[in-house]
PDB file of N, CA and C in Angstrom:
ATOM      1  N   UNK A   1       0.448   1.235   5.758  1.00  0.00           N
ATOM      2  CA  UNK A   1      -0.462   0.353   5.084  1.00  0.00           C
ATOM      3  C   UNK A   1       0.094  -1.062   5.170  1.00  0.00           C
ATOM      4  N   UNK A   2      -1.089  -1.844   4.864  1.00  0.00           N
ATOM      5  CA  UNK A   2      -0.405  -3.237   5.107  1.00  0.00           C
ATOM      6  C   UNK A   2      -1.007  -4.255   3.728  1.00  0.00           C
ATOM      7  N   UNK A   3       0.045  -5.232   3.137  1.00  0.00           N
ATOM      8  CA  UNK A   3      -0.452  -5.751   2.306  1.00  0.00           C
ATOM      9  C   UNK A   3      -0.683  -7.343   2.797  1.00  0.00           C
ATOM     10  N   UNK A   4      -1.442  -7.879   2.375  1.00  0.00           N
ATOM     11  CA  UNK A   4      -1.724  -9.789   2.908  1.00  0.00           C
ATOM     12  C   UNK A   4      -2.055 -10.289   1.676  1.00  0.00           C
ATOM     13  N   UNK A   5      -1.607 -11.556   1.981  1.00  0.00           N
ATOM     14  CA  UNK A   5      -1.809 -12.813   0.507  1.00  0.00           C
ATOM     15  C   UNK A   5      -1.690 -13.815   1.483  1.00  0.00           C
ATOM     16  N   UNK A   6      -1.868 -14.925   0.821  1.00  0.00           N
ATOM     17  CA  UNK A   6      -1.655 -16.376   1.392  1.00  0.00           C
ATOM     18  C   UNK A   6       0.056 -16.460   1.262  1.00  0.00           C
ATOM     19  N   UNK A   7       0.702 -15.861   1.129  1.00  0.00           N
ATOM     20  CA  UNK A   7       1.928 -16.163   1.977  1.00  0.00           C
ATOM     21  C   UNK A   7       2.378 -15.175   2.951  1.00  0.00           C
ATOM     22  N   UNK A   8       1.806 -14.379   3.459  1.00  0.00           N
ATOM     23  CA  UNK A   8       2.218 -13.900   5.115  1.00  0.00           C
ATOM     24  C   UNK A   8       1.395 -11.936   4.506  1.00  0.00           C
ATOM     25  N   UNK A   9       2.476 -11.083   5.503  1.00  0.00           N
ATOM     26  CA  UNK A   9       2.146  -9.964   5.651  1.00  0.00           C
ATOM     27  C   UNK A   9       3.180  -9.022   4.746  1.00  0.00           C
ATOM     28  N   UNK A  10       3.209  -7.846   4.025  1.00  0.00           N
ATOM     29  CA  UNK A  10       4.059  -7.046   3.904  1.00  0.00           C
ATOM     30  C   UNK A  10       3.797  -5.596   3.801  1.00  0.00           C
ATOM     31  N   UNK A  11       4.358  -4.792   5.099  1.00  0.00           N
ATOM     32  CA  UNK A  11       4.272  -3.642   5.662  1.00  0.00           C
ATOM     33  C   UNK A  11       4.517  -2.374   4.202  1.00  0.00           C
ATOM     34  N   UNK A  12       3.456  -1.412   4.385  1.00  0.00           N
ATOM     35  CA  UNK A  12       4.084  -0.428   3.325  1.00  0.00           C
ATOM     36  C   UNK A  12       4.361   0.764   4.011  1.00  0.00           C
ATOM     37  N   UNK A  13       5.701   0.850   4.048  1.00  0.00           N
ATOM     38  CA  UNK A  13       6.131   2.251   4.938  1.00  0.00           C
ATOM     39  C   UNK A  13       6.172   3.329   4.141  1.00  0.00           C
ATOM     40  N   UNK A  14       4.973   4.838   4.439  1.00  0.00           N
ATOM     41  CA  UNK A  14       5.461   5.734   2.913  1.00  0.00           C
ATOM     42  C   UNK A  14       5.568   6.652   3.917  1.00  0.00           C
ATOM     43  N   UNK A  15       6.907   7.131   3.481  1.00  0.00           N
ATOM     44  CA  UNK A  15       7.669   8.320   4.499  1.00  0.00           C
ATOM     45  C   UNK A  15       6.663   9.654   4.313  1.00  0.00           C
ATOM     46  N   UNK A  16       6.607  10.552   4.877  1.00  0.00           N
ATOM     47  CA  UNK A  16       6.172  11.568   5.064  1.00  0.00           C
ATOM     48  C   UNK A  16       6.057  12.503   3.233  1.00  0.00           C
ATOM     49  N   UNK A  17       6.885  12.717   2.900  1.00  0.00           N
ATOM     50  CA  UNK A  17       6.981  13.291   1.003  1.00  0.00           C
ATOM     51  C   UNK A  17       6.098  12.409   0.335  1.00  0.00           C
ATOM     52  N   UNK A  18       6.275  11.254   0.787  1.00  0.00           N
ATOM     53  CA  UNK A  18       5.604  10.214  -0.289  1.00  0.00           C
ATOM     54  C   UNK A  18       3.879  10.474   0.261  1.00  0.00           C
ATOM     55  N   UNK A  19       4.005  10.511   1.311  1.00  0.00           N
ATOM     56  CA  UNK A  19       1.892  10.438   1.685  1.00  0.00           C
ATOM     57  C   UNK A  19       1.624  11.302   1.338  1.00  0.00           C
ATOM     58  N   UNK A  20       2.178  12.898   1.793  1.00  0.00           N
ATOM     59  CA  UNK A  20       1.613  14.250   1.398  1.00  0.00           C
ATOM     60  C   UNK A  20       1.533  14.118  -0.288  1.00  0.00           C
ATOM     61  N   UNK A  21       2.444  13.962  -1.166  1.00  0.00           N
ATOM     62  CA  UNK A  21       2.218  13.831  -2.406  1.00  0.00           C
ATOM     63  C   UNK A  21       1.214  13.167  -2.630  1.00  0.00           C
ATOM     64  N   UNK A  22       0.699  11.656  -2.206  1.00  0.00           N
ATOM     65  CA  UNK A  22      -0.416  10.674  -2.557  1.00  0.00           C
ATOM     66  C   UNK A  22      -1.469  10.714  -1.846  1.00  0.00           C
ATOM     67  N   UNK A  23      -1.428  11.852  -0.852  1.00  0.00           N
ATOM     68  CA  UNK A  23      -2.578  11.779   0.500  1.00  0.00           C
ATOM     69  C   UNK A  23      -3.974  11.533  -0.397  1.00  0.00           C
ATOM     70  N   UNK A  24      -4.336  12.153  -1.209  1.00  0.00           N
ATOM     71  CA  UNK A  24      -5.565  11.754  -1.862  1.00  0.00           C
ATOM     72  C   UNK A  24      -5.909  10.312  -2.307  1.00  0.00           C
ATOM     73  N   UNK A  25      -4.863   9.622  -2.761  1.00  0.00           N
ATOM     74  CA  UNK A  25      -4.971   8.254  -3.653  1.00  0.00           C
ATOM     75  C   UNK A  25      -4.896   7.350  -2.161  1.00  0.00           C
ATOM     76  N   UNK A  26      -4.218   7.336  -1.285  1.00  0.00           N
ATOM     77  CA  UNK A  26      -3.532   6.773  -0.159  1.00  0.00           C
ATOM     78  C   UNK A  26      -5.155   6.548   0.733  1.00  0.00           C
ATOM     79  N   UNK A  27      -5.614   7.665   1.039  1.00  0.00           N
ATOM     80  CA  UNK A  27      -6.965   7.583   1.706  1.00  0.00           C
ATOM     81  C   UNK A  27      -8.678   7.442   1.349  1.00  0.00           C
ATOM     82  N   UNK A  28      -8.165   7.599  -0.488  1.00  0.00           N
ATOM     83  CA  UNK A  28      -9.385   7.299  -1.073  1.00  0.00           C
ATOM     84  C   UNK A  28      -9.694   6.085  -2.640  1.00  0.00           C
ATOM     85  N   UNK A  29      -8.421   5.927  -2.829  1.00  0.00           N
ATOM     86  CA  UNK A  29      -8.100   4.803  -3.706  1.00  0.00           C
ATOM     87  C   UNK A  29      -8.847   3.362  -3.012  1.00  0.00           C
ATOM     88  N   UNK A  30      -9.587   2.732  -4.192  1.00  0.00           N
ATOM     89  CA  UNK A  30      -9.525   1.240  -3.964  1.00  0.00           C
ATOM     90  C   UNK A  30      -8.670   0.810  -4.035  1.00  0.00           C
ATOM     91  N   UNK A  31      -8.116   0.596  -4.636  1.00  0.00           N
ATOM     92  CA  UNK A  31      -6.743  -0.336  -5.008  1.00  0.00           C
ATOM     93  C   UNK A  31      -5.321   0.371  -5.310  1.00  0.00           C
ATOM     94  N   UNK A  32      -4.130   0.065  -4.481  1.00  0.00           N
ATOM     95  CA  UNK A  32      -3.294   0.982  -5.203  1.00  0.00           C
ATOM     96  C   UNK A  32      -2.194   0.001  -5.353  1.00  0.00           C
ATOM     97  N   UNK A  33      -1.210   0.453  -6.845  1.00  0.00           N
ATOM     98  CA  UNK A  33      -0.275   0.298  -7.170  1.00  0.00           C
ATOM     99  C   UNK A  33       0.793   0.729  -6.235  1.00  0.00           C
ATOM    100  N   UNK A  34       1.911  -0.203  -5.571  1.00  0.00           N
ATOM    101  CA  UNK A  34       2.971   0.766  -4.649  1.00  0.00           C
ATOM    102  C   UNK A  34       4.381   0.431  -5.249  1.00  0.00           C
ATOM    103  N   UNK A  35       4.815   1.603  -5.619  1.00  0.00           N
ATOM    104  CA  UNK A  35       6.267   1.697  -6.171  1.00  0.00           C
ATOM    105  C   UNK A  35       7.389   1.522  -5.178  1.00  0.00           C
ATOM    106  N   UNK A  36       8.107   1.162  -5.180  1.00  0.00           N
ATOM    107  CA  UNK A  36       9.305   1.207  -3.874  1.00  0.00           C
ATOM    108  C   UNK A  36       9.969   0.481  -3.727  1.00  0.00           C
ATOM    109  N   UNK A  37      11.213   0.250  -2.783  1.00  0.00           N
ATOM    110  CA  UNK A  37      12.172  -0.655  -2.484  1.00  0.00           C
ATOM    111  C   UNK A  37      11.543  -1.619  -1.542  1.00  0.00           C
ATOM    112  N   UNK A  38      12.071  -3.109  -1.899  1.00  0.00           N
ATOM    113  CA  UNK A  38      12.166  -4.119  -1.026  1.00  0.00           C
ATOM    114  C   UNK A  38      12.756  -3.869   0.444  1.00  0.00           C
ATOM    115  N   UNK A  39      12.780  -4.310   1.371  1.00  0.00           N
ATOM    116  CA  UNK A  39      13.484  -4.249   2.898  1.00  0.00           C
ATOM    117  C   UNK A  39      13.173  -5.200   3.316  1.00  0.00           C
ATOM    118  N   UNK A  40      14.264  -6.316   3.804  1.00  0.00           N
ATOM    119  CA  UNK A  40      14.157  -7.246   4.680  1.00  0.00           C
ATOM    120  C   UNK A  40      15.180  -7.098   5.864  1.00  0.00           C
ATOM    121  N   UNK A  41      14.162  -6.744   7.092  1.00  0.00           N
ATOM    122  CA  UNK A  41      15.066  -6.984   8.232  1.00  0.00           C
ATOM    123  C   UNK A  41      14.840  -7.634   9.301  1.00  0.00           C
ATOM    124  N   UNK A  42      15.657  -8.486  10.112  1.00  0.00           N
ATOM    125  CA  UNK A  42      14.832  -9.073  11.474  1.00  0.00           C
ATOM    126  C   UNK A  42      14.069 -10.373  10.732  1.00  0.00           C
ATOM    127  N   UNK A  43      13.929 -10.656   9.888  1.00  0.00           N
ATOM    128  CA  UNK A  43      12.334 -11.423   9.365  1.00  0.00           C
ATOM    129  C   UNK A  43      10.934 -10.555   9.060  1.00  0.00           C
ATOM    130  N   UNK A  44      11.571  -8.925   9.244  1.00  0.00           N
ATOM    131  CA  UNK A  44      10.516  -8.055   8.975  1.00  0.00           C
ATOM    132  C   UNK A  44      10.293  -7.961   7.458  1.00  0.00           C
ATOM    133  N   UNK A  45       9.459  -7.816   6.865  1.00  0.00           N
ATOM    134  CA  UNK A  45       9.306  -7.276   5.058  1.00  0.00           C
ATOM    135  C   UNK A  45       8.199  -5.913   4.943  1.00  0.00           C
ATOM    136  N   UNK A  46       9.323  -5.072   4.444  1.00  0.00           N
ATOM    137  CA  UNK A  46       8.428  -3.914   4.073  1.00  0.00           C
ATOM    138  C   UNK A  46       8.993  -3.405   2.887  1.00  0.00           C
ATOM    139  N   UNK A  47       7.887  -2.458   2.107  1.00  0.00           N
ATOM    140  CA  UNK A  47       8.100  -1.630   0.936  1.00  0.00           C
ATOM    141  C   UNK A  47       8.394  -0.348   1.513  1.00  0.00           C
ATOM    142  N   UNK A  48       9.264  -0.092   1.142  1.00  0.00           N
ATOM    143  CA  UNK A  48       9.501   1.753   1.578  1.00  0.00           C
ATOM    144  C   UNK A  48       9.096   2.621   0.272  1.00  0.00           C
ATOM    145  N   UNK A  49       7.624   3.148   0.111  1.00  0.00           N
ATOM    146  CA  UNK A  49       7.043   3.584  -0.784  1.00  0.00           C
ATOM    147  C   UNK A  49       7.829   4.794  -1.651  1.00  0.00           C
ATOM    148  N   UNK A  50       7.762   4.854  -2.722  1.00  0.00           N
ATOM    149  CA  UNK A  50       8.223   6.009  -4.009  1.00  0.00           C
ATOM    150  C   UNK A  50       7.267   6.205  -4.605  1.00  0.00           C
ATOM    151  N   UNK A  51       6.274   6.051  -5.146  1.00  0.00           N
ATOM    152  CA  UNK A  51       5.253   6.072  -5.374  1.00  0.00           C
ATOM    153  C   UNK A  51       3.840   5.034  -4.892  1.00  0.00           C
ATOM    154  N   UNK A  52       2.366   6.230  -5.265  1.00  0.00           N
ATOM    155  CA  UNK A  52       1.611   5.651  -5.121  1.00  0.00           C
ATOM    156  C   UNK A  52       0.966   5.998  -6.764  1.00  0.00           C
ATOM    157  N   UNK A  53      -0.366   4.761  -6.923  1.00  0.00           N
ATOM    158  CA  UNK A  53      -0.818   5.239  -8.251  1.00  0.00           C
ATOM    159  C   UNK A  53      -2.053   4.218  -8.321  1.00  0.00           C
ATOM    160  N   UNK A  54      -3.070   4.680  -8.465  1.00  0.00           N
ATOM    161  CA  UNK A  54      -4.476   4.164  -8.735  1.00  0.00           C
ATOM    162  C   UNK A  54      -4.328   3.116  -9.303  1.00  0.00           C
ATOM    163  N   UNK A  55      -4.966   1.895  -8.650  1.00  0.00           N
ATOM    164  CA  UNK A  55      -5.600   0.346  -9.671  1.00  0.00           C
ATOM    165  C   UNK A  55      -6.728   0.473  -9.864  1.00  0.00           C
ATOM    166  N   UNK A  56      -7.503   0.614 -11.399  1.00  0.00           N
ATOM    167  CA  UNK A  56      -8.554   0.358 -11.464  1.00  0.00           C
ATOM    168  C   UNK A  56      -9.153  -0.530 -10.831  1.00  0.00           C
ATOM    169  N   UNK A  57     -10.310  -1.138 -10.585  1.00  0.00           N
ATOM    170  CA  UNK A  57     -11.193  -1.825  -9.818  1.00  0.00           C
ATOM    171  C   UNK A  57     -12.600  -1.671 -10.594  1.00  0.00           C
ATOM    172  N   UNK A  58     -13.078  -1.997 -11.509  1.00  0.00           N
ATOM    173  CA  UNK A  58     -14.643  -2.683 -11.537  1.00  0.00           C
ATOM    174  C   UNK A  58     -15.314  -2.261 -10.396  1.00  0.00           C
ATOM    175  N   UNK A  59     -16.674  -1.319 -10.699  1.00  0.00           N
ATOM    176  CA  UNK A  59     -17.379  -1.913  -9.565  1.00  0.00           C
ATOM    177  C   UNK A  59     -16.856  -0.743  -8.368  1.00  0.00           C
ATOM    178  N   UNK A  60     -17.447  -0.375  -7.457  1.00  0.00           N
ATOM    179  CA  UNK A  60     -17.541  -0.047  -6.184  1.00  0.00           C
ATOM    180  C   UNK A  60     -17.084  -1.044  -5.209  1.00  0.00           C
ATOM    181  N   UNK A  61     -15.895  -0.906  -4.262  1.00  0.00           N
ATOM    182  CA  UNK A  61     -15.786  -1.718  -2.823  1.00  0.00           C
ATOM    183  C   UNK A  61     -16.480  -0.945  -1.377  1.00  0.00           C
ATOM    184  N   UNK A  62     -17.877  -1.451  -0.730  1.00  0.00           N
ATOM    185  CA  UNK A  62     -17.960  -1.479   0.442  1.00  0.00           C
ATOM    186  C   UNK A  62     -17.545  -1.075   1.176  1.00  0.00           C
ATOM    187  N   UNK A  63     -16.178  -1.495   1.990  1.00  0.00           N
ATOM    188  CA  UNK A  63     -15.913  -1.754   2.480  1.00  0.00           C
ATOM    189  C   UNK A  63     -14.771  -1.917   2.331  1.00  0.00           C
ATOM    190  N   UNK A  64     -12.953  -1.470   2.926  1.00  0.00           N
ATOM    191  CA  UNK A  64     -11.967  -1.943   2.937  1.00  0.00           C
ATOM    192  C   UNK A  64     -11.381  -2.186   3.903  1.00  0.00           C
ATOM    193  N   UNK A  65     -12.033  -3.246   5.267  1.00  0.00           N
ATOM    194  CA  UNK A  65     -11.332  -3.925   6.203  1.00  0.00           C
ATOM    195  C   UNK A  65     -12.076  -5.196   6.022  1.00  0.00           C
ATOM    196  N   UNK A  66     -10.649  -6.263   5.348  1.00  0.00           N
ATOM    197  CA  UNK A  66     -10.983  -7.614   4.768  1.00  0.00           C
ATOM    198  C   UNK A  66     -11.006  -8.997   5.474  1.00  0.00           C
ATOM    199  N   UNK A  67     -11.504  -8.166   6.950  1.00  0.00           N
ATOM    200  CA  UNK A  67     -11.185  -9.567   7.847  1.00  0.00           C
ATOM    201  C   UNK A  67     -13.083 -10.328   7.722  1.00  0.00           C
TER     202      UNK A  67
END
């Protein structure tokens, strides 16, 4: 998964335990909360996921590819 803001990109890496546990929230969640460690390497930034967990959201989203 990938997160974006107006200051750049940050990668969410969820290892294999972590998706099978969240596969439901991961592929059908609007919005999710991601638990996990920071990683900076290279100039790369990623979360290495520990948890996932539902954000409410108002409302129905469309659509979740925000280009």
């Amino acid at each position: 998964m990938t997160l974006e803001d107006e200051t750049g990109v940050i990668n969410v890496v969820c290892p294999p335990p972590v998706f099978q546990r969240h596969r439901g929230l991961a592929v059908d969640a609007q919005a999710l909360l991601v638990n996990g460690r920071l990683e900076r390497v290279d100039g790369v930034t990623n979360v290495r996921a520990t948890r996932l967990r539902r954000l409410p959201v108002p409302g129905r989203v469309r659509a979740r590819n925000f280009r």
